[in-house]
C-alpha atoms as a PDB file:
ATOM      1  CA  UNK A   1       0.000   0.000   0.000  1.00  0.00           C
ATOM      2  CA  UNK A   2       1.708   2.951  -1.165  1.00  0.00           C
ATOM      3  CA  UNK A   3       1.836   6.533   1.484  1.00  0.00           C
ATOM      4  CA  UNK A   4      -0.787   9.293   1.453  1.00  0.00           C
ATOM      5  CA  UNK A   5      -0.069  12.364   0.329  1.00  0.00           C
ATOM      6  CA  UNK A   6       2.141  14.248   2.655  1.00  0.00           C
ATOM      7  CA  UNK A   7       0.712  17.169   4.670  1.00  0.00           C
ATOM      8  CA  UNK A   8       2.390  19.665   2.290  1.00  0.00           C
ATOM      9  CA  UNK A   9       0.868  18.228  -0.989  1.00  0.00           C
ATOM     10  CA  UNK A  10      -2.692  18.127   1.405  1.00  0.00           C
ATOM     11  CA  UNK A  11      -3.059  22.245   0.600  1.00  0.00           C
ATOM     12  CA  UNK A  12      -2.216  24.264  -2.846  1.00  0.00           C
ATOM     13  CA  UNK A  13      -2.578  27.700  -3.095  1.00  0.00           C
ATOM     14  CA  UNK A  14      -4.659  28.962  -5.704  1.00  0.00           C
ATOM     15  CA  UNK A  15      -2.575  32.596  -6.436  1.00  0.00           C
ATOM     16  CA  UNK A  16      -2.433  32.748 -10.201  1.00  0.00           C
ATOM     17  CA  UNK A  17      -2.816  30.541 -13.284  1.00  0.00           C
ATOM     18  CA  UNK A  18       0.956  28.970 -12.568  1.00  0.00           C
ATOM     19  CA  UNK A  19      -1.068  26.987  -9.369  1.00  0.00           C
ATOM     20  CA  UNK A  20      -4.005  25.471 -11.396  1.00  0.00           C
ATOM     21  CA  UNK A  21      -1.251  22.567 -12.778  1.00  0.00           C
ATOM     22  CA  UNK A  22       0.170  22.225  -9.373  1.00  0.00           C
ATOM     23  CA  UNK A  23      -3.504  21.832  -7.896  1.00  0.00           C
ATOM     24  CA  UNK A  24      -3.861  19.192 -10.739  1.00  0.00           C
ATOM     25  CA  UNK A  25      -1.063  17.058 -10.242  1.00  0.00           C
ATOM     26  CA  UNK A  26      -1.739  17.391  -6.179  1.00  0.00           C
ATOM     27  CA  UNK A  27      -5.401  15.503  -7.151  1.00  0.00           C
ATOM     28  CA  UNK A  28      -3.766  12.983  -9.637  1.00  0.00           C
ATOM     29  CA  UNK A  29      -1.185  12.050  -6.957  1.00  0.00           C
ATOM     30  CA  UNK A  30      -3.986  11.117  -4.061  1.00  0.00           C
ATOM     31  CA  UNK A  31      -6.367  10.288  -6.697  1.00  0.00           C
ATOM     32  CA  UNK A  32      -3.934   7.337  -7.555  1.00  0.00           C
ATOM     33  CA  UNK A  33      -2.762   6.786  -4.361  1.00  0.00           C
ATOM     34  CA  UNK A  34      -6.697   5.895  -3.192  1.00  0.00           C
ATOM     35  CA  UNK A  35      -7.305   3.439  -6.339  1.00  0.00           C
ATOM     36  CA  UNK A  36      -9.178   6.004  -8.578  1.00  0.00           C
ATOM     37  CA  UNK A  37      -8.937   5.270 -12.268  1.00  0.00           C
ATOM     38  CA  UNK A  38      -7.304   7.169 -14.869  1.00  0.00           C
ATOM     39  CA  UNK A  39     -10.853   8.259 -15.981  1.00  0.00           C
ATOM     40  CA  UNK A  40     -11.997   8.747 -12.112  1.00  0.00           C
ATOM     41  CA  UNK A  41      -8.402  10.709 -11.737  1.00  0.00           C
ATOM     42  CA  UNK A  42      -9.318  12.989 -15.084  1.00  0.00           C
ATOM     43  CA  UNK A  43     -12.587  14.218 -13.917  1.00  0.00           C
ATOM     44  CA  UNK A  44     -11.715  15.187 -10.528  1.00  0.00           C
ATOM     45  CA  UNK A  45      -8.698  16.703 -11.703  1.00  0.00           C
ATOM     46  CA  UNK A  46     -10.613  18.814 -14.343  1.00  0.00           C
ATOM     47  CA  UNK A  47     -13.592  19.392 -12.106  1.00  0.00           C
ATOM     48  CA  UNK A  48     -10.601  20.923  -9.340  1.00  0.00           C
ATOM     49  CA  UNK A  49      -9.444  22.861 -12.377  1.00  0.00           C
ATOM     50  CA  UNK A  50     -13.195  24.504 -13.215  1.00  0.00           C
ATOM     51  CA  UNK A  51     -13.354  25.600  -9.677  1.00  0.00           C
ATOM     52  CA  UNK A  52     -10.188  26.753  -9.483  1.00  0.00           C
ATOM     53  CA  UNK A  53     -10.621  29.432 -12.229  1.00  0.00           C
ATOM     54  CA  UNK A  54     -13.507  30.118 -10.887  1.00  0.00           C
ATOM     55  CA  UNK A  55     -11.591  31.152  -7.602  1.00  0.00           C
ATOM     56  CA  UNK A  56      -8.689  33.255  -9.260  1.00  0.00           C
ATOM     57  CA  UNK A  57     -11.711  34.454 -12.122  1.00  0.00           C
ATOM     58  CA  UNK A  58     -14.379  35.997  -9.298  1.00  0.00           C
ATOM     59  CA  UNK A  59     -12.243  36.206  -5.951  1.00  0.00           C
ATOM     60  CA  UNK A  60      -8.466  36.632  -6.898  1.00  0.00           C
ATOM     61  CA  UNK A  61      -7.400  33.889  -4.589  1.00  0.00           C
ATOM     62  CA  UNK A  62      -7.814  31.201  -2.612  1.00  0.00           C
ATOM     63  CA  UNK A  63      -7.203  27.759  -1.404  1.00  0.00           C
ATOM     64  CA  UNK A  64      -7.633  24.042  -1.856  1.00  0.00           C
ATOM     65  CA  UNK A  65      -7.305  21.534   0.934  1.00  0.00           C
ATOM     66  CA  UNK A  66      -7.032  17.184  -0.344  1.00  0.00           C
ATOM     67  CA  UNK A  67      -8.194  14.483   1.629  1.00  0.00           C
ATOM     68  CA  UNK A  68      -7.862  10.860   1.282  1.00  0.00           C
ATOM     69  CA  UNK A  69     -11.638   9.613   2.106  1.00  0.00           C
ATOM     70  CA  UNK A  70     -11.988   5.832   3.099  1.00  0.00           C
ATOM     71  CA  UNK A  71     -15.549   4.608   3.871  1.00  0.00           C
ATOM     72  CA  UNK A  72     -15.107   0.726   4.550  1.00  0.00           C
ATOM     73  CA  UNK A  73     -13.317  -0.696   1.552  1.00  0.00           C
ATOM     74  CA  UNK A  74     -14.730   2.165  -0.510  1.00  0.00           C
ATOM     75  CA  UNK A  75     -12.240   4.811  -1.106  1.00  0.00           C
ATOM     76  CA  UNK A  76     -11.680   8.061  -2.591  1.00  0.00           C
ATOM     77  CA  UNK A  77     -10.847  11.486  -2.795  1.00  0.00           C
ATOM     78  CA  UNK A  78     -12.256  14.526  -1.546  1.00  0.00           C
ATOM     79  CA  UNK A  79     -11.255  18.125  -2.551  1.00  0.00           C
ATOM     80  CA  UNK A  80     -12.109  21.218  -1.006  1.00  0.00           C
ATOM     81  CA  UNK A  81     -11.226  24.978  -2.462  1.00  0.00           C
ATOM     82  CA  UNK A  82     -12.590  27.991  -0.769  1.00  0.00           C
ATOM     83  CA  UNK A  83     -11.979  31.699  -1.191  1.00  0.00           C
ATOM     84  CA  UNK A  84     -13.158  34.720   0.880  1.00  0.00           C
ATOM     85  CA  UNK A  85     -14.047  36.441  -2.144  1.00  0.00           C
ATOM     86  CA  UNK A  86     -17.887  38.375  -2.647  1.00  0.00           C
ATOM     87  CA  UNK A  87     -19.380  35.159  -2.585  1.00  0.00           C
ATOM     88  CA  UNK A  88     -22.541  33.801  -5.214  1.00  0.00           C
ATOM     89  CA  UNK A  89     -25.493  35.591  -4.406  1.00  0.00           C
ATOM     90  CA  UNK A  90     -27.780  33.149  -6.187  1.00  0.00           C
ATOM     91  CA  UNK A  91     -26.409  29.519  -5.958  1.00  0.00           C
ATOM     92  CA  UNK A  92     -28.997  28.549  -7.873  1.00  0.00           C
ATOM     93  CA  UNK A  93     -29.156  30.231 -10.603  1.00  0.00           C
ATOM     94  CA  UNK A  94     -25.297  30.343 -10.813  1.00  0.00           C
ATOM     95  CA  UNK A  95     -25.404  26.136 -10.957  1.00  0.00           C
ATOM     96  CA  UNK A  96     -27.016  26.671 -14.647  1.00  0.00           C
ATOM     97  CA  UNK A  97     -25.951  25.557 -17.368  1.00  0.00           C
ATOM     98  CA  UNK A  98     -25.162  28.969 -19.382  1.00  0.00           C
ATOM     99  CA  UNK A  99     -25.024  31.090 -16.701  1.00  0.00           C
ATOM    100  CA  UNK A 100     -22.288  33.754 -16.456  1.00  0.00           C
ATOM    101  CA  UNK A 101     -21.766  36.712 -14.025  1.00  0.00           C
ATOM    102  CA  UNK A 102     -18.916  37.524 -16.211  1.00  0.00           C
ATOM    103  CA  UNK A 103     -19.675  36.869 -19.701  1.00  0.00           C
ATOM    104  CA  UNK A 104     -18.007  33.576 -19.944  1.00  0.00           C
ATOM    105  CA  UNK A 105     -19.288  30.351 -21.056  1.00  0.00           C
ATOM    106  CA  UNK A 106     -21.068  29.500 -18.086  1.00  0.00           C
ATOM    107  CA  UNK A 107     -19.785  25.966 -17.980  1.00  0.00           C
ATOM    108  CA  UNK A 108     -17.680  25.715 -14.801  1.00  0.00           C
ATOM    109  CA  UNK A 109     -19.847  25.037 -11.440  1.00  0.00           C
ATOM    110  CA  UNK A 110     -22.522  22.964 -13.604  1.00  0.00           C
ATOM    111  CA  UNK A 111     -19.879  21.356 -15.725  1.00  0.00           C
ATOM    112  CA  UNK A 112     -17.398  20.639 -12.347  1.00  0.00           C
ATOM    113  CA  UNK A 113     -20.580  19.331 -10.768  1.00  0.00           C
ATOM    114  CA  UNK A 114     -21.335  16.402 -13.293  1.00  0.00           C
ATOM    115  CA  UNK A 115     -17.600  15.355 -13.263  1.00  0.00           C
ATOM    116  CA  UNK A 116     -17.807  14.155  -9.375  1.00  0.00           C
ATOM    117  CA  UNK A 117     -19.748  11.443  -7.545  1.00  0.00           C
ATOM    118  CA  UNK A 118     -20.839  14.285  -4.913  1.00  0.00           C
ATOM    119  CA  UNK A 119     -20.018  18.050  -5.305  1.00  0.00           C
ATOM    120  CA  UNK A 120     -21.355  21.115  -2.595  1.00  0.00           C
ATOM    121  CA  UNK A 121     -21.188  24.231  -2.393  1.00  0.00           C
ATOM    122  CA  UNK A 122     -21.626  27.235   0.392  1.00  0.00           C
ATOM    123  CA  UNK A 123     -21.276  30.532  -0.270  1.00  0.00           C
ATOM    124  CA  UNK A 124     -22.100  33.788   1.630  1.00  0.00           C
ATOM    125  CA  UNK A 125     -22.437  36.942  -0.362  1.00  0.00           C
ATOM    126  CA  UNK A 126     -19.394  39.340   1.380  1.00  0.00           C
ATOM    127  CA  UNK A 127     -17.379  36.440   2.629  1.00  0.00           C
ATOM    128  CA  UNK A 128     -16.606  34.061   0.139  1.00  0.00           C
ATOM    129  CA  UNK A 129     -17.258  30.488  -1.214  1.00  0.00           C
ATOM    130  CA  UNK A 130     -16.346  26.997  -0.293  1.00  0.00           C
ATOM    131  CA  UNK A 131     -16.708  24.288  -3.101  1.00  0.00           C
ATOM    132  CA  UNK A 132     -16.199  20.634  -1.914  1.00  0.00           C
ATOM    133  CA  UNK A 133     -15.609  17.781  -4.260  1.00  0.00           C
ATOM    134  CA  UNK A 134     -15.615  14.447  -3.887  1.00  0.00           C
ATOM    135  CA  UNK A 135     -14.721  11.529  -5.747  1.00  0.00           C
ATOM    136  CA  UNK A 136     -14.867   7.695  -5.276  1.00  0.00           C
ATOM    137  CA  UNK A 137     -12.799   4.869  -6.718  1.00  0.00           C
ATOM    138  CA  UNK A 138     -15.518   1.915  -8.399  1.00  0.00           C
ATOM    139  CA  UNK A 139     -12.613  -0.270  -7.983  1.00  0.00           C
ATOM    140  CA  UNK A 140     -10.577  -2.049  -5.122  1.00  0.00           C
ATOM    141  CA  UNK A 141      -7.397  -0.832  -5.442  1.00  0.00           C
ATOM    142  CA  UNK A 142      -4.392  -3.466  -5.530  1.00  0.00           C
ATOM    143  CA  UNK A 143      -2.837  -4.322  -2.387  1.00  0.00           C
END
């Protein structure tokens, strides 16, 4: 059974665009480590991605925090990226397919959401938004 990911790869800073790959490769490393497939890896990965634009897009910063999840033999991934930006002031509506504050495609919360077995989100308008991600391998993992 190979190590979790140590404490320093557990948090990434999400500063600029140069942290989006390093956020990536910080979800394929656990994402392996807990038995998730390359197409399980890809979609969490991306989905991290989506948010993280998001972040540096509407907030300027923020944070990401990875967690090994074990439930029984089930295991997976969860990934968590918050920012104290302004915050959503209509989740739902925002969750849309389409739907752009900014003039964007629209694409990223909706799209991020349908990449994960379970995906949340809290946000506060004036204090900022937490997005958590989760992810489950539909294998046992060798070992």
């Amino acid at each position: 059974m190979t190590q979790p990911a140590a404490w320093a790869d557990a948090v990434a800073l999400v500063r600029d665009d140069s942290d989006i790959p390093v956020l990536r490769d910080r979800v394929r490393r656990l994402s392996r480590e807990q038995g998730l497939s390359h197409v399980e890896i890809e979609s969490l990965a991306t989905a991290a991605s989506e948010i993280a634009r998001n972040v540096l897009d509407h907030a300027g910063d923020g944070f990401a925090i990875l967690q090994p999840l074990g439930d029984g033999a089930r295991r997976g991934v969860l990934v968590s990226i918050r920012d104290a930006g302004h915050g959503i002031a209509d989740l739902e509506l925002a969750l849309h397919d389409g739907y752009s504050s900014r003039g964007g495609l629209g694409l990223g919360l909706a799209a991020a959401r349908r990449m994960v077995d379970e995906f949340s989100i809290e946000s506060t308008p004036g204090t900022g938004t937490v997005v958590t991600l989760k992810h489950w391998a539909r294998r046992t993992p060798p070992g």
